[in-house]
PDB file of N, CA and C in Angstrom:
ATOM      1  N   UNK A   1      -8.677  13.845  -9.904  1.00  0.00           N
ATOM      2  CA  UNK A   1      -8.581  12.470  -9.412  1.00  0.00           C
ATOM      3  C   UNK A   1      -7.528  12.412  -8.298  1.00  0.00           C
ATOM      4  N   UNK A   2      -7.820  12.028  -6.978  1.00  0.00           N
ATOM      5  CA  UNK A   2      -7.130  11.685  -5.552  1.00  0.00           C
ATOM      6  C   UNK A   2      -6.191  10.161  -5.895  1.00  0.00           C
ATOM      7  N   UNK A   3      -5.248  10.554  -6.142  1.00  0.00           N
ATOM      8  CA  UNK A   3      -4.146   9.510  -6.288  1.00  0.00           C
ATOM      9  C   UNK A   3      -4.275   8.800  -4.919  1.00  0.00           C
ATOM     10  N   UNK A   4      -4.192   9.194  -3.804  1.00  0.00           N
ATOM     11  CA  UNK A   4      -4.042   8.147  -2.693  1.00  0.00           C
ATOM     12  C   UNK A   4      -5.017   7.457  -2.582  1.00  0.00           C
ATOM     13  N   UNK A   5      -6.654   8.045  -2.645  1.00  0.00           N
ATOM     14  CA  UNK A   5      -8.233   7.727  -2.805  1.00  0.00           C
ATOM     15  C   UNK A   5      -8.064   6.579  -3.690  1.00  0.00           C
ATOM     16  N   UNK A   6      -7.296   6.474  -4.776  1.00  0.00           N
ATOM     17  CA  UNK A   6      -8.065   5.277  -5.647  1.00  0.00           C
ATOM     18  C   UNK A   6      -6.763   4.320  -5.122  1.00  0.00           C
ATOM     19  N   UNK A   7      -5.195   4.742  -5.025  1.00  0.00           N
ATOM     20  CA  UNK A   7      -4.588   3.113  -4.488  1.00  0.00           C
ATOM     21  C   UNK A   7      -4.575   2.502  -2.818  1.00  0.00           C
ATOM     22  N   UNK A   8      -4.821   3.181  -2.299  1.00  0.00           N
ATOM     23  CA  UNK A   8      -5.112   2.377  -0.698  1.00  0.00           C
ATOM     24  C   UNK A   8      -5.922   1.007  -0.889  1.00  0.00           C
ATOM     25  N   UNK A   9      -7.363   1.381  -1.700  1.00  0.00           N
ATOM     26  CA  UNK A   9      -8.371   0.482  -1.908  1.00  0.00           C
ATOM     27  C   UNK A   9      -7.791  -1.329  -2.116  1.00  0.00           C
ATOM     28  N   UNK A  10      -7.359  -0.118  -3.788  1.00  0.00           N
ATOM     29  CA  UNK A  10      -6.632  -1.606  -4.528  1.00  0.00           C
ATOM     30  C   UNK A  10      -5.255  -2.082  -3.589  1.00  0.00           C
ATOM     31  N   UNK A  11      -4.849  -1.492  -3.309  1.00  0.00           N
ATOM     32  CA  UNK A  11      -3.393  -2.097  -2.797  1.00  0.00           C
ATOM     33  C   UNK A  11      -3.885  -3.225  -1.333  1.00  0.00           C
ATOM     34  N   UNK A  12      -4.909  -2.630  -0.361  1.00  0.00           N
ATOM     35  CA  UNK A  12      -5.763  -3.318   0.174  1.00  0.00           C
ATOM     36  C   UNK A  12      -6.429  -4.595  -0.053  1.00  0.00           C
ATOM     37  N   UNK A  13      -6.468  -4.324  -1.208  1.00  0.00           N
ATOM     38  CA  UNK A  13      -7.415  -5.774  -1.974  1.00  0.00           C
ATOM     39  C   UNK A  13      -6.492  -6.684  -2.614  1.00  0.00           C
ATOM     40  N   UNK A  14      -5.395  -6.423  -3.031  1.00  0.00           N
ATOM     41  CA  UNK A  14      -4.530  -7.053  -3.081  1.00  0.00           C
ATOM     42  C   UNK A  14      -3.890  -8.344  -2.271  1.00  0.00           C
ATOM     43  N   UNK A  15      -3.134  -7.064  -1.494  1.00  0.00           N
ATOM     44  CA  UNK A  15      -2.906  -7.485  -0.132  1.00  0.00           C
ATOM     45  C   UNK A  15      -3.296  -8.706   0.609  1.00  0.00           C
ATOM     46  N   UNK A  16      -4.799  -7.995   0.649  1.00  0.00           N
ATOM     47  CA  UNK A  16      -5.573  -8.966   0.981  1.00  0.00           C
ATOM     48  C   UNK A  16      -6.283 -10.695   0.689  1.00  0.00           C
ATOM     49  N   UNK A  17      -5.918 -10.460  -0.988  1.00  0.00           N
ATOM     50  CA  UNK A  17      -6.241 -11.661  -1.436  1.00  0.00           C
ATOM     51  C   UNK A  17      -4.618 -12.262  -1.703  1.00  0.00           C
ATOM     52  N   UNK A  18      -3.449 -12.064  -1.641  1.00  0.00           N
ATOM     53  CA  UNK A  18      -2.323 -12.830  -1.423  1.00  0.00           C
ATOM     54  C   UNK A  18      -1.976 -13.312   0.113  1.00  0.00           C
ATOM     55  N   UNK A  19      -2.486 -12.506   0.958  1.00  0.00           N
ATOM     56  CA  UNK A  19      -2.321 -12.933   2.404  1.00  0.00           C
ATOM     57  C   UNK A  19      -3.352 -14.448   2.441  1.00  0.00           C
ATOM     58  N   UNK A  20      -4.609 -14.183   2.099  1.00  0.00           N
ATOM     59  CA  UNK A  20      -5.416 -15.477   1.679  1.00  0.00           C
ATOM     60  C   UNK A  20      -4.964 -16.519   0.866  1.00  0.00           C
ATOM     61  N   UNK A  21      -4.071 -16.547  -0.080  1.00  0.00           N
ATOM     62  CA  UNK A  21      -3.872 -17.601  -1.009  1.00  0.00           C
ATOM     63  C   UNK A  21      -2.528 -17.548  -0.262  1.00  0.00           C
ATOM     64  N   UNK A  22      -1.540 -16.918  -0.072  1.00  0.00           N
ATOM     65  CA  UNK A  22      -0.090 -17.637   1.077  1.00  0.00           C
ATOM     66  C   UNK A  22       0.216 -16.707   2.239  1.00  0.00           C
ATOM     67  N   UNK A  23      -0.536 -17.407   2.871  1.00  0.00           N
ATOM     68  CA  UNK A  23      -0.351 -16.393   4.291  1.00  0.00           C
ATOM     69  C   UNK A  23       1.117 -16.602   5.018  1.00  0.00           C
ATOM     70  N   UNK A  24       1.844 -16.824   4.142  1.00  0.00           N
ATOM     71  CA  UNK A  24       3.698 -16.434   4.808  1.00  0.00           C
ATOM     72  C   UNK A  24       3.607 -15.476   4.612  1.00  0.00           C
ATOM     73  N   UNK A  25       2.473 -14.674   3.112  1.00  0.00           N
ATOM     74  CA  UNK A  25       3.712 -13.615   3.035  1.00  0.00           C
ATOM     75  C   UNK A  25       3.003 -12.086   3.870  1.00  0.00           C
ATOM     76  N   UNK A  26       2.799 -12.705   4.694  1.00  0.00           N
ATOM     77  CA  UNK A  26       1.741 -11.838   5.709  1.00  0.00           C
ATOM     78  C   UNK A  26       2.616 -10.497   5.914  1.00  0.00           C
ATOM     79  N   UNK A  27       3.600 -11.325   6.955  1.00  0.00           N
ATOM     80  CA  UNK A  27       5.017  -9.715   7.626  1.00  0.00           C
ATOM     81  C   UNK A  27       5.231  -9.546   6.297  1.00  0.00           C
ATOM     82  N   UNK A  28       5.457  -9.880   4.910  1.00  0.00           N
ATOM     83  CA  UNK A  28       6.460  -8.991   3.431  1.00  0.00           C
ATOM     84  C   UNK A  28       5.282  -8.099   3.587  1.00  0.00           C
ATOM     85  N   UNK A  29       3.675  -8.819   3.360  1.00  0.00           N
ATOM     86  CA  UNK A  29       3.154  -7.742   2.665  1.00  0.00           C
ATOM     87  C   UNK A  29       2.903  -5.985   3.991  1.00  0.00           C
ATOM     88  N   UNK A  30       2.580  -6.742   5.035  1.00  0.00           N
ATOM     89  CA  UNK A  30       2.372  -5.660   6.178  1.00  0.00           C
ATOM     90  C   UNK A  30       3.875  -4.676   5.790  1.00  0.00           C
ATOM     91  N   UNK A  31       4.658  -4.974   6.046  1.00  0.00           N
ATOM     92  CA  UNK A  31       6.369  -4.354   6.227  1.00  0.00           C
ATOM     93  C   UNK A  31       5.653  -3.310   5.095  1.00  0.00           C
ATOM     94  N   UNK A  32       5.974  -3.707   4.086  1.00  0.00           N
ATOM     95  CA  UNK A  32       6.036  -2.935   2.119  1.00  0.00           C
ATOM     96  C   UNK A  32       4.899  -1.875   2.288  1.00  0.00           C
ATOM     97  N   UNK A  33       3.538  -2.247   3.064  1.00  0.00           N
ATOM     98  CA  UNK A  33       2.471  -1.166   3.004  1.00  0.00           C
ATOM     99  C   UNK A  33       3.230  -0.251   3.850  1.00  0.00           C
ATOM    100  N   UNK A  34       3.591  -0.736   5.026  1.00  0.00           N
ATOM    101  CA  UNK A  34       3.597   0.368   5.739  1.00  0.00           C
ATOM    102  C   UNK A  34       4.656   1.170   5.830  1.00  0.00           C
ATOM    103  N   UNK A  35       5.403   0.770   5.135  1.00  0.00           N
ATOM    104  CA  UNK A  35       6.688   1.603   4.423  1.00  0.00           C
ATOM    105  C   UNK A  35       6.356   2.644   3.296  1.00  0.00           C
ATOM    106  N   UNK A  36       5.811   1.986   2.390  1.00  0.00           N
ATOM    107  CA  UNK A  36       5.213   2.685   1.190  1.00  0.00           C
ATOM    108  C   UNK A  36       4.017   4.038   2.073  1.00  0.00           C
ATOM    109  N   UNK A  37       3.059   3.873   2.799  1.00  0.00           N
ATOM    110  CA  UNK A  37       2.009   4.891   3.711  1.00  0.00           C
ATOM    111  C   UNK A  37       3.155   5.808   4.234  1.00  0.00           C
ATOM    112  N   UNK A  38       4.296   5.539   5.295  1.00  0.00           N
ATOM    113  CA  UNK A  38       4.914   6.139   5.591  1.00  0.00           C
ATOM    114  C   UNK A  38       5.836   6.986   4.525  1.00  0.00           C
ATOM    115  N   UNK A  39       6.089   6.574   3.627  1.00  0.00           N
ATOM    116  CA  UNK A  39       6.761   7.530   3.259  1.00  0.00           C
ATOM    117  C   UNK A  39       5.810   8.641   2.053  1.00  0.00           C
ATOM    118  N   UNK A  40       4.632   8.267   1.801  1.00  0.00           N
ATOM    119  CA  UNK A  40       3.465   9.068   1.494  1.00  0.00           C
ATOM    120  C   UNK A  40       3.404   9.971   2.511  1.00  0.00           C
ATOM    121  N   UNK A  41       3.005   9.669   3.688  1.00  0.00           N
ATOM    122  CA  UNK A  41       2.691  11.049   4.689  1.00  0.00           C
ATOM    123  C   UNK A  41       4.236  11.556   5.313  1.00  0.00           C
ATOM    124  N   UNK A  42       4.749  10.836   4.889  1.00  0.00           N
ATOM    125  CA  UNK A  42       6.384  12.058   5.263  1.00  0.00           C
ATOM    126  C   UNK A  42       6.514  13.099   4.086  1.00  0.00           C
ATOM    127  N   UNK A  43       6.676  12.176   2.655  1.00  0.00           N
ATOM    128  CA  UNK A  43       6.781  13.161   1.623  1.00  0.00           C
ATOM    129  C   UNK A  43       5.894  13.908   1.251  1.00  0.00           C
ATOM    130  N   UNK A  44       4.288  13.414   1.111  1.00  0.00           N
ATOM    131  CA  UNK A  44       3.275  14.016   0.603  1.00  0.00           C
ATOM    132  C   UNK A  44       2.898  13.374  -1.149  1.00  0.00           C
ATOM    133  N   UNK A  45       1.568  12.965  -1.106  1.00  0.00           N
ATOM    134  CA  UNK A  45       1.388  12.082  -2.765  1.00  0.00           C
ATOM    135  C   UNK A  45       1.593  13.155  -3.737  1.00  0.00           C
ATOM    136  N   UNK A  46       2.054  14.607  -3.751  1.00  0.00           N
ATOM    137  CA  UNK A  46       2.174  15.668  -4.806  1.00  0.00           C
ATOM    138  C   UNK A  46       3.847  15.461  -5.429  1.00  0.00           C
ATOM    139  N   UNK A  47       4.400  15.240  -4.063  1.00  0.00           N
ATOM    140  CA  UNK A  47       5.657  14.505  -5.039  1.00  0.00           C
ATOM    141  C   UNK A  47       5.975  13.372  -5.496  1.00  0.00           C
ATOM    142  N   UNK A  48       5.463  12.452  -5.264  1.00  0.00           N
ATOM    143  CA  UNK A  48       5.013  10.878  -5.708  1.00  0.00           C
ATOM    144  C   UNK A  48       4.354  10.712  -7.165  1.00  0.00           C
ATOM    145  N   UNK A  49       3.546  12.024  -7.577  1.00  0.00           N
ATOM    146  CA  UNK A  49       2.733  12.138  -8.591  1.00  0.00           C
ATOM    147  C   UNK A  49       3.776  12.715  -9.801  1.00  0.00           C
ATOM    148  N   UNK A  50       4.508  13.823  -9.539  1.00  0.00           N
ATOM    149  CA  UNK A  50       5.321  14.651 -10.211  1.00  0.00           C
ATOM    150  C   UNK A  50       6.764  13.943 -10.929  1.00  0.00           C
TER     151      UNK A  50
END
């Protein structure tokens, strides 16, 4: 099982349906993904998992 494969989706869909119900929190939620992605492809999801 691809740990990154199954949370992008959901974290996406998330995302997505709180940006729809309060779209303030548009920049929190953008900032947090793309912090969280970045530090996936700096570290790698094998140490994220461990």
């Amino acid at each position: 099982m691809n740990f990154n494969v199954l949370l992008t989706p959901m974290v996406s869909l998330i995302a997505g349906i709180l940006i729809l119900v309060v779209p303030r929190l548009l920049n929190f939620i953008v900032a947090i993904y793309l912090i969280i992605i970045g530090l996936i492809g700096l570290f790698g999801t094998g140490h994220l998992l461990h």
